[in-house]
N, C-alpha and C. Protein backbone atom coordinates (compact mmCIF):
# COMPACT_ATOMS: atom_id res chain seq x y z
N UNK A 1 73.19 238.82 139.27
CA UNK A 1 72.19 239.68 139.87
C UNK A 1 71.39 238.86 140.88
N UNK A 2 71.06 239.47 141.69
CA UNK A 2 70.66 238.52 143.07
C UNK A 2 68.74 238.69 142.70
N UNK A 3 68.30 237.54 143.55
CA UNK A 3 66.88 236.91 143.25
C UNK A 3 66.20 238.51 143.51
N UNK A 4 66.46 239.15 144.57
CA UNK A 4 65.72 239.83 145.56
C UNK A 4 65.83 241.15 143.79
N UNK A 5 66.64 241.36 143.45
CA UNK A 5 67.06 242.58 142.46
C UNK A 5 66.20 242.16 141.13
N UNK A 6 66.00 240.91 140.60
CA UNK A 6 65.23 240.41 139.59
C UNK A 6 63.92 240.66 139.56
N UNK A 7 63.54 240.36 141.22
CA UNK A 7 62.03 240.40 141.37
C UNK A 7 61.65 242.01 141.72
N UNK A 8 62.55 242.96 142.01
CA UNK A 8 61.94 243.80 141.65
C UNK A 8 62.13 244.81 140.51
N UNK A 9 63.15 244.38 139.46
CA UNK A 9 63.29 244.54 138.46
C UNK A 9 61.90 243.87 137.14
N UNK A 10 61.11 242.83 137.42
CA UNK A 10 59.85 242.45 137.33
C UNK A 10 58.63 242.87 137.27
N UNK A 11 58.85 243.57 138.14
CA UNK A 11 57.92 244.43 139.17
C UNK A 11 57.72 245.79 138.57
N UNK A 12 58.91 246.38 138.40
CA UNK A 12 59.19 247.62 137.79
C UNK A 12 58.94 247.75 136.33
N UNK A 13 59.15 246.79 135.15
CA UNK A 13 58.72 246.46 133.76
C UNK A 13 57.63 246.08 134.12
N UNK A 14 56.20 245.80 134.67
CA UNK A 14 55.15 245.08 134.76
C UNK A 14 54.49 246.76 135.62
N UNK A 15 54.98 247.49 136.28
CA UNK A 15 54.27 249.27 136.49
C UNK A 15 54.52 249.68 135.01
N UNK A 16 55.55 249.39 134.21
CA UNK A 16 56.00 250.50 132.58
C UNK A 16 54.62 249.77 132.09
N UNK A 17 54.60 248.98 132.04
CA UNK A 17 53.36 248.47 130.97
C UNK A 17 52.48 248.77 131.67
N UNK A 18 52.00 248.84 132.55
CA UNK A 18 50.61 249.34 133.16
C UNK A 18 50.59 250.77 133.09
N UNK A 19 51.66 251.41 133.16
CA UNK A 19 51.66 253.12 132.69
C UNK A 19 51.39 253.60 131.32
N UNK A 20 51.79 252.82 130.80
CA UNK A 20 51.97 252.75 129.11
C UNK A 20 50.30 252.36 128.82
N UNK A 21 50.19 251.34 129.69
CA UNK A 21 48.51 251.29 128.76
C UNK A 21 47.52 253.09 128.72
N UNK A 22 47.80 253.80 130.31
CA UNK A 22 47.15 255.13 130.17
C UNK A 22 47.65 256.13 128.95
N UNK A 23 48.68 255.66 128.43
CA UNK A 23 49.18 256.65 127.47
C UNK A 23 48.74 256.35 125.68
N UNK A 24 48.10 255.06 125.46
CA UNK A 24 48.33 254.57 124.73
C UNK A 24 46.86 254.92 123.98
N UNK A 25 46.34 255.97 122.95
CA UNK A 25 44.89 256.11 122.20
C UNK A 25 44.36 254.75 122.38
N UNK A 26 43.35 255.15 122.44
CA UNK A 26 42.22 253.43 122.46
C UNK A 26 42.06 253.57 121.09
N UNK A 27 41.70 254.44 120.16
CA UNK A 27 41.41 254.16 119.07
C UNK A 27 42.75 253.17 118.29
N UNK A 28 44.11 253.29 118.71
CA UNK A 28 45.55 252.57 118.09
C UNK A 28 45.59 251.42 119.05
N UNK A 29 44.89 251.21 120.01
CA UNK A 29 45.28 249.80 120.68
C UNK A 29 45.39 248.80 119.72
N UNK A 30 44.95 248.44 118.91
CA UNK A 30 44.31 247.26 118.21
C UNK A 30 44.81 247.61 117.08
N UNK A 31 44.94 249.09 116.69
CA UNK A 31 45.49 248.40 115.28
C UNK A 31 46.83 248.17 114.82
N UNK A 32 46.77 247.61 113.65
CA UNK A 32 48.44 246.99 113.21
C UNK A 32 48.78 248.44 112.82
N UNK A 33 50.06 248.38 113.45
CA UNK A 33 51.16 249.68 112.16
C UNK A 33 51.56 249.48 111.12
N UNK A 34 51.45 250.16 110.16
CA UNK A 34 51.36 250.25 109.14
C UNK A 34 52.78 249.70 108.33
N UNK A 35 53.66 249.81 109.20
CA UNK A 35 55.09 248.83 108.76
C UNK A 35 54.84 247.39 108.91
N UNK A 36 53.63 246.90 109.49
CA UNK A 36 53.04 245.48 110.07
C UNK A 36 53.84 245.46 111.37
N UNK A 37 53.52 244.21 111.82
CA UNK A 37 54.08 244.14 113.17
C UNK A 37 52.96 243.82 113.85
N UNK A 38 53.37 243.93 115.04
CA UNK A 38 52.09 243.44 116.06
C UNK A 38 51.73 244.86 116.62
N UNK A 39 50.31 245.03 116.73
CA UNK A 39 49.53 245.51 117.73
C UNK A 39 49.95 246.12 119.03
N UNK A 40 49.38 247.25 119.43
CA UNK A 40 49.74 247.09 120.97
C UNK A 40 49.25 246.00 121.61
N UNK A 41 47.75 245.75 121.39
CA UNK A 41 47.18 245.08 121.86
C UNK A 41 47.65 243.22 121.72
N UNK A 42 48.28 242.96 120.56
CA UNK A 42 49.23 241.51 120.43
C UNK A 42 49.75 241.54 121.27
N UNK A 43 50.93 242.88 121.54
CA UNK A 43 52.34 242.90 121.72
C UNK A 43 51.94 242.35 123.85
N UNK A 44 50.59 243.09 123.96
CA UNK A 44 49.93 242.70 125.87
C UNK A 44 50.04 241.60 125.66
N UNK A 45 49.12 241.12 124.54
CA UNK A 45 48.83 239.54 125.12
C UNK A 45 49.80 238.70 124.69
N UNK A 46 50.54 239.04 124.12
CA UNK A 46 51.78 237.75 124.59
C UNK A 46 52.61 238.08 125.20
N UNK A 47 52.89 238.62 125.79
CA UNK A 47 53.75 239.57 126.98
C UNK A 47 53.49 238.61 128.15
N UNK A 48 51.67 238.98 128.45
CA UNK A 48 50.90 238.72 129.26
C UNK A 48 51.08 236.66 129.53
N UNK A 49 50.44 236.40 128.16
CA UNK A 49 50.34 235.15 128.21
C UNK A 49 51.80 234.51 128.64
N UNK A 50 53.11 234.78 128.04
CA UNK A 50 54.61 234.69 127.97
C UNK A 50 54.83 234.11 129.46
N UNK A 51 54.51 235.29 130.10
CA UNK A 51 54.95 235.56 131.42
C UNK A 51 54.04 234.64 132.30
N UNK A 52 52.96 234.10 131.97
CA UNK A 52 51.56 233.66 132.55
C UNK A 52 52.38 231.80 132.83
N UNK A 53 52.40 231.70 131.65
CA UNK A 53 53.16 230.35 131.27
C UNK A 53 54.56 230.04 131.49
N UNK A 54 55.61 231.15 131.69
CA UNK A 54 56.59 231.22 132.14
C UNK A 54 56.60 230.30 133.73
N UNK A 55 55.49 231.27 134.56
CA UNK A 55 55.51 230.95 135.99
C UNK A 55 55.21 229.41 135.94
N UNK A 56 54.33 229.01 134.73
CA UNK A 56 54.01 227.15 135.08
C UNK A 56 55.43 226.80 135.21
N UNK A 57 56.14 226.66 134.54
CA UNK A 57 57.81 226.01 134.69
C UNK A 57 58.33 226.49 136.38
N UNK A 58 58.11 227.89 136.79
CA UNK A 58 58.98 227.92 137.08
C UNK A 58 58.46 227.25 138.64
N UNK A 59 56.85 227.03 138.26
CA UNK A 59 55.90 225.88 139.29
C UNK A 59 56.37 224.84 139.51
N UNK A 60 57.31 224.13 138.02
CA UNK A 60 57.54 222.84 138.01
C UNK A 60 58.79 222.52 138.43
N UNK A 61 59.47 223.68 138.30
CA UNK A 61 61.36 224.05 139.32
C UNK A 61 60.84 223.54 140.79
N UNK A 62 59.65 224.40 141.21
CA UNK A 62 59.64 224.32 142.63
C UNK A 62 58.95 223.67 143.20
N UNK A 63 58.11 222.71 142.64
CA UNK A 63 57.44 221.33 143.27
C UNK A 63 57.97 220.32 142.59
N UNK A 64 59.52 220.27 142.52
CA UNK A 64 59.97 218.71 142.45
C UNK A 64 60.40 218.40 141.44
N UNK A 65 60.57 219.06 140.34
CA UNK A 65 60.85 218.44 138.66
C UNK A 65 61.97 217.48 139.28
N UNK A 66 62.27 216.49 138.23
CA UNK A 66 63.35 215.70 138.61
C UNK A 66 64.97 216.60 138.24
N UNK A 67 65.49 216.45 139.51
CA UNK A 67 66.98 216.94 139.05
C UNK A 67 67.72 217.05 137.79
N UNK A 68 68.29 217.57 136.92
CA UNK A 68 68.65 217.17 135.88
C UNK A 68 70.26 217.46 135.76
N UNK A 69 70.81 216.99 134.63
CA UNK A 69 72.38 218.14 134.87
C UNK A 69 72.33 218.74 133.47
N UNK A 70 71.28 218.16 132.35
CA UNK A 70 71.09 219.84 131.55
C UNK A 70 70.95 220.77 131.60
N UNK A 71 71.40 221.55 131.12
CA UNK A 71 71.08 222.85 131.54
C UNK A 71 71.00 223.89 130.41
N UNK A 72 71.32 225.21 130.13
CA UNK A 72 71.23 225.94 128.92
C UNK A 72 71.63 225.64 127.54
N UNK A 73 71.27 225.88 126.46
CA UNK A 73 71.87 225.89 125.28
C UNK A 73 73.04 226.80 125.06
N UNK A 74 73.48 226.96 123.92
CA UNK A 74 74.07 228.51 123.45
C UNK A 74 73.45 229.39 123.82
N UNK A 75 71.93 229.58 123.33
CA UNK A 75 71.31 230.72 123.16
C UNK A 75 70.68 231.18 124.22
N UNK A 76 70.58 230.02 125.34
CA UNK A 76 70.26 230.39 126.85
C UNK A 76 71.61 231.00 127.74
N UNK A 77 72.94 230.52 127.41
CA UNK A 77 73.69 231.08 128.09
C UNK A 77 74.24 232.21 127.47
N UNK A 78 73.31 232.56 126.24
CA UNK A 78 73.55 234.23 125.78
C UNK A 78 72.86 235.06 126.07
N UNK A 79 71.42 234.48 126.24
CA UNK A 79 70.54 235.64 126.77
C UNK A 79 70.95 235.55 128.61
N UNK A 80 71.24 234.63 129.67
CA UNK A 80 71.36 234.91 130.76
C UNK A 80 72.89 236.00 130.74
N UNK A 81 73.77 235.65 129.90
CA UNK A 81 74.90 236.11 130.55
C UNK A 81 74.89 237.64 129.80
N UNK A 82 74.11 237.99 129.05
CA UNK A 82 74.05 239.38 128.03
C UNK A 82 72.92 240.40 128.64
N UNK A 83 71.87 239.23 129.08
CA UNK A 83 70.87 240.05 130.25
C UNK A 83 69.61 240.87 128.85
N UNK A 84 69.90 239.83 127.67
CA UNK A 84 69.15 240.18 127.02
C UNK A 84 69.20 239.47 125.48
N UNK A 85 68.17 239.51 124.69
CA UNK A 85 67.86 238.65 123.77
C UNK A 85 69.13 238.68 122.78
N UNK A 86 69.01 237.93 121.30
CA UNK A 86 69.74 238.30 120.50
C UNK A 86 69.59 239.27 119.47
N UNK A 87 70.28 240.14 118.96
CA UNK A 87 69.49 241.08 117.72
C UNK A 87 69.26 240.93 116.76
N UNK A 88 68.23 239.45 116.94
CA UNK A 88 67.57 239.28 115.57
C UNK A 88 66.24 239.21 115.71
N UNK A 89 65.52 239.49 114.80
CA UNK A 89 64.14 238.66 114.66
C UNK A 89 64.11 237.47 114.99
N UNK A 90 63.27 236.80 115.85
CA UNK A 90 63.00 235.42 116.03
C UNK A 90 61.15 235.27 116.22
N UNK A 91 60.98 234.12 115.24
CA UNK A 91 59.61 233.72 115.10
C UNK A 91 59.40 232.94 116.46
N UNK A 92 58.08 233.12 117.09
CA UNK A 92 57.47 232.33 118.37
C UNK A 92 57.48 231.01 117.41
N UNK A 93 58.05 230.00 118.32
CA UNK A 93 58.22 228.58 118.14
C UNK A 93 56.72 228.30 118.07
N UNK A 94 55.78 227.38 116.51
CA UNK A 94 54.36 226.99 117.08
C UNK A 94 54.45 225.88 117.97
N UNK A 95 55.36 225.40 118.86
CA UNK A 95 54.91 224.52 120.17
C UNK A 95 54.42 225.33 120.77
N UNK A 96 54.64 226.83 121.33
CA UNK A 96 54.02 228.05 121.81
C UNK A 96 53.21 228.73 121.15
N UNK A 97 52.76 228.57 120.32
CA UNK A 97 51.67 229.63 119.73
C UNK A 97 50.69 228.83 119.84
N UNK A 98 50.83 227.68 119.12
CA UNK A 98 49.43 227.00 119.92
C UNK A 98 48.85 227.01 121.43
N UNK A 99 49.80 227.17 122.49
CA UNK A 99 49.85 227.61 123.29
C UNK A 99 49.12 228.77 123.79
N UNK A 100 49.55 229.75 123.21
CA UNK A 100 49.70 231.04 123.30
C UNK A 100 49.24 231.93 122.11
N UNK A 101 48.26 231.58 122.07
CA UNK A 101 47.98 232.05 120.20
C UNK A 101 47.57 233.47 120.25
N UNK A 102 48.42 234.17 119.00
CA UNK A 102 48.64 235.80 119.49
C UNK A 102 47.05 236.40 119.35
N UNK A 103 46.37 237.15 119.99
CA UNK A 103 45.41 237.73 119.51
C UNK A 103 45.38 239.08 119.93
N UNK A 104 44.24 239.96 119.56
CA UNK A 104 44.20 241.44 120.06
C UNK A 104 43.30 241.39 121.05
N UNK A 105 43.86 241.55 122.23
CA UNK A 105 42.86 242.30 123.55
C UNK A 105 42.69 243.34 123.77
N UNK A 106 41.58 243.40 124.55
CA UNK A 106 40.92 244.93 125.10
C UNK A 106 42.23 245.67 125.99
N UNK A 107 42.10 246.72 126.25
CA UNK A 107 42.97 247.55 127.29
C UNK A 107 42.38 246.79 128.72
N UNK A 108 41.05 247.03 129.02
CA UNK A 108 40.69 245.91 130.25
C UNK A 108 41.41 244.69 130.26
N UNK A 109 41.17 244.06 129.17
CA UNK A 109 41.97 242.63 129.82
C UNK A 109 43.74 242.68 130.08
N UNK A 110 44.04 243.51 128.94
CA UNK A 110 45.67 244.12 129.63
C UNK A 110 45.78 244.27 131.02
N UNK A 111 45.05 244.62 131.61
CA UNK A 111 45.08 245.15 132.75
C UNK A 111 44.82 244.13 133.51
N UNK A 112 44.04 243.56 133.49
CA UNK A 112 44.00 242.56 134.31
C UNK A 112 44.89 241.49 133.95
N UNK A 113 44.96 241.21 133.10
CA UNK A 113 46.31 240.31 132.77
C UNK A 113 47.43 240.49 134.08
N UNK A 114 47.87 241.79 133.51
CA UNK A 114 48.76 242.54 134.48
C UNK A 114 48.61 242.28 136.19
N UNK A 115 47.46 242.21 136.53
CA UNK A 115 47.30 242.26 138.08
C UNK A 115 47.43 240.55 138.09
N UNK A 116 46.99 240.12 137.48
CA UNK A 116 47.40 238.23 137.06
C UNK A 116 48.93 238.26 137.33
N UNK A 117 49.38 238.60 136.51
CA UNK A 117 50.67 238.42 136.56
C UNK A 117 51.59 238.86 137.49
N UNK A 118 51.48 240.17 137.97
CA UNK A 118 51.98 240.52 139.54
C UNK A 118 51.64 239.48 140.53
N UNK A 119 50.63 239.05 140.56
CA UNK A 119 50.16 237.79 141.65
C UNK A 119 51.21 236.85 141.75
N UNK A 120 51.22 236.37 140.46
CA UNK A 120 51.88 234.94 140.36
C UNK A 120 53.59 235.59 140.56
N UNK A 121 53.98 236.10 140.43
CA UNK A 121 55.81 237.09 140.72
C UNK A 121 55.17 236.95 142.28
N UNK A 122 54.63 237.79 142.82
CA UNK A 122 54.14 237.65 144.36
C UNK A 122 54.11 236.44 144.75
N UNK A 123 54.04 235.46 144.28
CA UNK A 123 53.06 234.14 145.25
C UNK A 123 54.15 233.32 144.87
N UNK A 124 55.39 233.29 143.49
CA UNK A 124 56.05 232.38 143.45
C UNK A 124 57.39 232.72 143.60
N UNK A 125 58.08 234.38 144.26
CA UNK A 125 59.06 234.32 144.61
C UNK A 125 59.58 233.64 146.09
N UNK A 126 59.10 233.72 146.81
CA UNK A 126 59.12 233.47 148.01
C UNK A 126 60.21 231.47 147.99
N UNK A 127 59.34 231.08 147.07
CA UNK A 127 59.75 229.51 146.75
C UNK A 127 60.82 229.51 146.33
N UNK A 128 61.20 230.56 145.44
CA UNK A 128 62.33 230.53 144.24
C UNK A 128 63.79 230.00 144.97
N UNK A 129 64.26 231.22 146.34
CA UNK A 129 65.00 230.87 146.55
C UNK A 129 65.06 229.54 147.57
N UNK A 130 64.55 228.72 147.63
CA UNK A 130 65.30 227.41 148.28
C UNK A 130 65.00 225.96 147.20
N UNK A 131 64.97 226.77 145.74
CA UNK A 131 64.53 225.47 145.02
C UNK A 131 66.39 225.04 144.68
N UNK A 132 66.61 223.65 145.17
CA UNK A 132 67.70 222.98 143.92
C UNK A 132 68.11 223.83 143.16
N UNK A 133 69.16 224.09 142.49
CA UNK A 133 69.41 224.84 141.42
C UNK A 133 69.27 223.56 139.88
N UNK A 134 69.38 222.28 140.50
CA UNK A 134 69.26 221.27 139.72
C UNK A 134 68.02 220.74 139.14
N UNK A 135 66.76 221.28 139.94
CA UNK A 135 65.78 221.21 139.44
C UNK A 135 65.02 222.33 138.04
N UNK A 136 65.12 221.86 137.04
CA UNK A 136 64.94 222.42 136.11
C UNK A 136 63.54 222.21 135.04
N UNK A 137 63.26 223.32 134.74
CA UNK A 137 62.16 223.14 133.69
C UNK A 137 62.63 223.54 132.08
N UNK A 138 62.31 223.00 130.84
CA UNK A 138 62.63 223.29 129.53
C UNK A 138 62.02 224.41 129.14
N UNK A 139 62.53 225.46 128.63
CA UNK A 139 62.33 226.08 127.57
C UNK A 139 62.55 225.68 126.46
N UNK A 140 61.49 226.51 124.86
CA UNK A 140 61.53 225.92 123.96
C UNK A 140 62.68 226.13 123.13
N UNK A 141 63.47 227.51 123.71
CA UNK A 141 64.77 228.00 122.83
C UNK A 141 65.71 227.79 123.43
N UNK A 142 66.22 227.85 125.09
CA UNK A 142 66.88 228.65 125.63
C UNK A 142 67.22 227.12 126.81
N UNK A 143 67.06 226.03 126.51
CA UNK A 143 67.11 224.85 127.04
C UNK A 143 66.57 224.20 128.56
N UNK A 144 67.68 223.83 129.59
CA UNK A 144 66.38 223.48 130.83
C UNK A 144 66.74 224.82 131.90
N UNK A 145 65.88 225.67 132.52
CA UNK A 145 66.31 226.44 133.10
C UNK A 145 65.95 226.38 134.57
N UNK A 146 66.81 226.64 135.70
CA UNK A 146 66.02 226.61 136.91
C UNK A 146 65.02 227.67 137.04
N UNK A 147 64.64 227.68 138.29
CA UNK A 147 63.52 228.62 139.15
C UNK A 147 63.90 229.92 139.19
N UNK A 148 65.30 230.39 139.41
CA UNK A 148 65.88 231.69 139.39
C UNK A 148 65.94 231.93 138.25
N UNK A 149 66.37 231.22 137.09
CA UNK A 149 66.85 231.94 135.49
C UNK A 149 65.26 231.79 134.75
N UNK A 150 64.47 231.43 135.27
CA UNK A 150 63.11 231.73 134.42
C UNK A 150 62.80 232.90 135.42
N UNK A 151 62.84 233.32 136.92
CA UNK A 151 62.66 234.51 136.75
C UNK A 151 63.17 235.69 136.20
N UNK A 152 64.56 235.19 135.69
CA UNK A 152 65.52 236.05 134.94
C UNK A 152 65.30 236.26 133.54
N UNK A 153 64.27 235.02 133.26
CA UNK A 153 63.83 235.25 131.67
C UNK A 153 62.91 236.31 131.82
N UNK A 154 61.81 235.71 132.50
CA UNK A 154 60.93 236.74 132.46
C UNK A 154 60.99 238.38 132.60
N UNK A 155 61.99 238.76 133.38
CA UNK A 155 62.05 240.10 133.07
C UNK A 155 62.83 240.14 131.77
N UNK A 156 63.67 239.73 131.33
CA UNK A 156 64.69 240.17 130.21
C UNK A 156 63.35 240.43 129.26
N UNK A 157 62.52 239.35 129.09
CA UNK A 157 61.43 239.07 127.98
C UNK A 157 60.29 239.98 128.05
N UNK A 158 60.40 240.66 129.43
CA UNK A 158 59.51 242.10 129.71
C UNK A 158 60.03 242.77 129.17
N UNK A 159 61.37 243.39 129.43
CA UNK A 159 61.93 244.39 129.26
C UNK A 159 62.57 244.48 127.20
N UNK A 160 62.57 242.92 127.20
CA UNK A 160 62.40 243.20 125.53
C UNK A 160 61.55 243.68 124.24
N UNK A 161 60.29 243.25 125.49
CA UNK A 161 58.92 243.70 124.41
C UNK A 161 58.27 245.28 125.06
N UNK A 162 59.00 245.92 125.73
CA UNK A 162 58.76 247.39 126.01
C UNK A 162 59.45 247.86 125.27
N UNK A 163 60.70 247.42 124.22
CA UNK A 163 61.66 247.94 123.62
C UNK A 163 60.17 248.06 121.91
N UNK A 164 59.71 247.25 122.16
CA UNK A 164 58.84 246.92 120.86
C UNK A 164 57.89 247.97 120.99
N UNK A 165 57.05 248.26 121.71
CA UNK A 165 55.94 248.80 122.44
C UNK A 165 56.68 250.25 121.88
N UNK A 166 57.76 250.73 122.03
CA UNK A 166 58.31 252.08 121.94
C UNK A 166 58.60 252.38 120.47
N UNK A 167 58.44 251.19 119.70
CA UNK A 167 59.10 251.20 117.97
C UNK A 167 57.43 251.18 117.71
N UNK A 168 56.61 250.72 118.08
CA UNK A 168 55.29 250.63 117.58
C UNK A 168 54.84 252.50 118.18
N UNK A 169 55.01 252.87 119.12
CA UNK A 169 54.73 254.49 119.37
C UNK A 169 55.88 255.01 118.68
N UNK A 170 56.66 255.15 118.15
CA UNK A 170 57.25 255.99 116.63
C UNK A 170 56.64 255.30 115.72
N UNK A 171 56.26 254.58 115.37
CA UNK A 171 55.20 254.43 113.83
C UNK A 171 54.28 255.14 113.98
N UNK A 172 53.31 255.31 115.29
CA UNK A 172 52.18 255.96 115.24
C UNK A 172 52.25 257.38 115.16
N UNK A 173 53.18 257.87 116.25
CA UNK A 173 53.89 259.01 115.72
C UNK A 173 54.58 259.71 114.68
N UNK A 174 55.02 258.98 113.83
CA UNK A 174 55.24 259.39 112.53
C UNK A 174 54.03 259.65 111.57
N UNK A 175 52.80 258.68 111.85
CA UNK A 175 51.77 258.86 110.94
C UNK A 175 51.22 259.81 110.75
N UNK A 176 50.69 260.86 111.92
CA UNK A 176 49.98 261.87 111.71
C UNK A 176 50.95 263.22 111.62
């Protein structure tokens, strides 16, 4: 899939979640469903944060990381070549949660998150395509990835947690 199709495939999962926040009761933002799980309001902010921290790497693709010839794991050349996660549960690695430590936000800060995060897709595609393909940054699962396949994460990793977002609106929907 070409750079130009990613980024606005990005673009397009990052309007679903900003549509989704108008649809979403304020009174259920925040709370857990009752099967447990995360929050709507979790499920933003690590979405948000995910994607926030994503772009640092893909900062470090495009100002110079040193060349490398590592490159994906297994599980990176399953999610690039499948165009999507594996079907299992997987726990956030705590090298990232400390990081990224899950909490419940307001619908405001969703939102702005969101306009955060369009910025940085705006301000760091432009670079993407003339980085090295050899210049690579680590992920914590999915091994060293260039500048193009972390923008390729990042949508897959959008478009995985809208899949969540839709299992958390049938719990709520089932409740009443």
């Amino acid at each position: 899939m070409s750079l130009a199709k990613e980024y606005k495939l990005v673009n397009a999962a990052l309007d679903n979640y900003r549509a989704q926040l108008d649809t979403i009761p304020d009174d259920e933002f925040d709370v857990t469903p009752a099967n447990g799980g995360w929050s709507y309001a979790e499920v933003y902010s690590h979405i948000m944060q995910a994607t926030l921290l994503s772009f640092i790497a893909v900062d470090r693709c495009t100002t110079g990381n040193k060349p490398t010839k590592d490159g994906l794991n297994f599980w990176g050349r399953y999610v690039m070549l499948l165009h999507r996660f594996p079907p299992v549960k997987v726990k956030v690695p705590d090298k990232v949660s400390t990081k990224m430590p899950l909490t419940k936000i307001s619908k405001e800060e969703a939102k702005n998150l969101i306009v955060k995060c369009r910025k940085r897709v705006e301000d760091a595609f432009p670079s993407i395509h003339n980085v090295p393909l050899k210049n690579r940054s680590k992920h914590p699962r999915l091994g060293m990835l260039n500048a193009a396949q972390w923008l390729k994460f990042i949508r897959i990793h959008l478009q995985h947690h809208l899949k969540q977002l839709k299992r958390i609106d049938r719990n709520f929907s089932t409740k009443g």
